[in-house]
Protein backbone atom coordinates (compact mmCIF):
# COMPACT_ATOMS: atom_id res chain seq x y z
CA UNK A 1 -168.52 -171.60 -65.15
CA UNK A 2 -169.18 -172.86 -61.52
CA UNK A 3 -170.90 -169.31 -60.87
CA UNK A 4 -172.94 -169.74 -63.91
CA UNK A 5 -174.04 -173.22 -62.92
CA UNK A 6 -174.96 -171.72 -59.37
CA UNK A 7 -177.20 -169.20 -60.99
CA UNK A 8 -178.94 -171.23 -63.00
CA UNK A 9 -179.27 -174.33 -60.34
CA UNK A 10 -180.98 -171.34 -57.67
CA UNK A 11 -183.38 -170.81 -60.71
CA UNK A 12 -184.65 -173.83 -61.59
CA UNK A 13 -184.47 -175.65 -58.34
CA UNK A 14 -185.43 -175.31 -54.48
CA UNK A 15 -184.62 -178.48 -52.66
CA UNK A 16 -185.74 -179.27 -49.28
CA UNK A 17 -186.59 -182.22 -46.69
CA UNK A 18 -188.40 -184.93 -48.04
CA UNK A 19 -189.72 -185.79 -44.42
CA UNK A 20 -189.94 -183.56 -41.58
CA UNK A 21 -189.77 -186.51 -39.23
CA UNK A 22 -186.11 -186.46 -37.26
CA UNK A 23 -183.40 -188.21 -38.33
CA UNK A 24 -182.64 -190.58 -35.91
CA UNK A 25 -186.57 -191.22 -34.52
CA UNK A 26 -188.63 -194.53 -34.96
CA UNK A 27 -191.03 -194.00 -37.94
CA UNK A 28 -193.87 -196.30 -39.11
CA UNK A 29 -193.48 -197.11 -42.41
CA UNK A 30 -195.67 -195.91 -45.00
CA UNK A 31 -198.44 -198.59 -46.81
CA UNK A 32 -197.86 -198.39 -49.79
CA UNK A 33 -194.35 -197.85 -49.47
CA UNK A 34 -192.64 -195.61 -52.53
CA UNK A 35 -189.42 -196.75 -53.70
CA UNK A 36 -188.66 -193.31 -54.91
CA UNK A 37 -189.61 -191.84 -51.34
CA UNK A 38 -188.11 -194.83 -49.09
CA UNK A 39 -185.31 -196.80 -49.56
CA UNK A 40 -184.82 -199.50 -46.87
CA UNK A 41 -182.03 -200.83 -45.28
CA UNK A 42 -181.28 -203.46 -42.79
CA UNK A 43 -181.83 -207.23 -42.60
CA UNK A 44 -185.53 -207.25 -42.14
CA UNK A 45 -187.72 -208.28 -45.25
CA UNK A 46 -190.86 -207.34 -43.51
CA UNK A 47 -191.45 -204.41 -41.41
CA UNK A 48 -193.66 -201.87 -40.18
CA UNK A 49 -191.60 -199.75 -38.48
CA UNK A 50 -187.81 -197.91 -38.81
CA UNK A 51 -185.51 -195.27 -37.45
CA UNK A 52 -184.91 -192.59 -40.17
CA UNK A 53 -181.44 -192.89 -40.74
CA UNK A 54 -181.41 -189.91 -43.64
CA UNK A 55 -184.48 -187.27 -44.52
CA UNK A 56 -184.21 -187.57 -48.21
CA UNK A 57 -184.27 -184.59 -50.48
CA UNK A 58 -186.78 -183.13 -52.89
CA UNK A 59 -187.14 -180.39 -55.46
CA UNK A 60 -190.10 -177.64 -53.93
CA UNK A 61 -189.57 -175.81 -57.14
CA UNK A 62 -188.55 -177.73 -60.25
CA UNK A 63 -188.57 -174.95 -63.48
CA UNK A 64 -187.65 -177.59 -66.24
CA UNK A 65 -189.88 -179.53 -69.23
CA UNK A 66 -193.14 -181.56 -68.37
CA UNK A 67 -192.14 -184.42 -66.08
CA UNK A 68 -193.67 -187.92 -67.63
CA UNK A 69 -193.58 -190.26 -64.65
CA UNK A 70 -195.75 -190.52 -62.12
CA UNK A 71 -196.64 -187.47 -59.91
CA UNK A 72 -195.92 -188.20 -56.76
CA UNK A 73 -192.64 -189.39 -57.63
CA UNK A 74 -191.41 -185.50 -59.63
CA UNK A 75 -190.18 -184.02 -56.77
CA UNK A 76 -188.14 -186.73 -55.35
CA UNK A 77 -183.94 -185.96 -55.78
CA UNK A 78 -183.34 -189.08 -53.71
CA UNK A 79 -185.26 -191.05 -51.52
CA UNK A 80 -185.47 -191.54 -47.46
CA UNK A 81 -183.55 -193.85 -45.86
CA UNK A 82 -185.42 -196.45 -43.24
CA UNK A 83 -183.32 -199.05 -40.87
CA UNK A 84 -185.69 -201.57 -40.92
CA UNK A 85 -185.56 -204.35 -37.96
């Protein structure tokens, strides 16, 4: 079974990076900022600028029916994380 799943995971799905940006560098924070690409965490309620704590994931290659949502949101397997101060 877990060979089959493997198999059929490689061909629907290529995941990669969802930033290129190291983890562990100061980022500015996008504006408009995607809940579905960011999630922030941290005490700060209002902030322009983080250290990427996690480069999020993302399907390159998704192989399954019509997505519905919005488009820039398909591709997103889970979202960045941002240590906002």
């Amino acid at each position: 079974v877990l060979r089959d799943t493997s198999k059929v995971l490689q061909r629907l799905f290529e995941i990669g990076k969802l930033t290129n940006q190291p983890e562990g560098e100061t980022m500015e924070l996008p504006n408009p900022l995607s809940a579905s690409h960011w999630r922030l965490i941290g005490s700060a309620t209002q902030a322009r600028f983080g250290t990427l704590v996690h480069s999020g994931w993302k399907a390159n290659k998704v192989a399954v029916p019509q997505w519905t949502g919005r488009s820039e949101d398909a591709l997103v397997i889970a979202p960045a994380e941002v240590e906002v101060r």
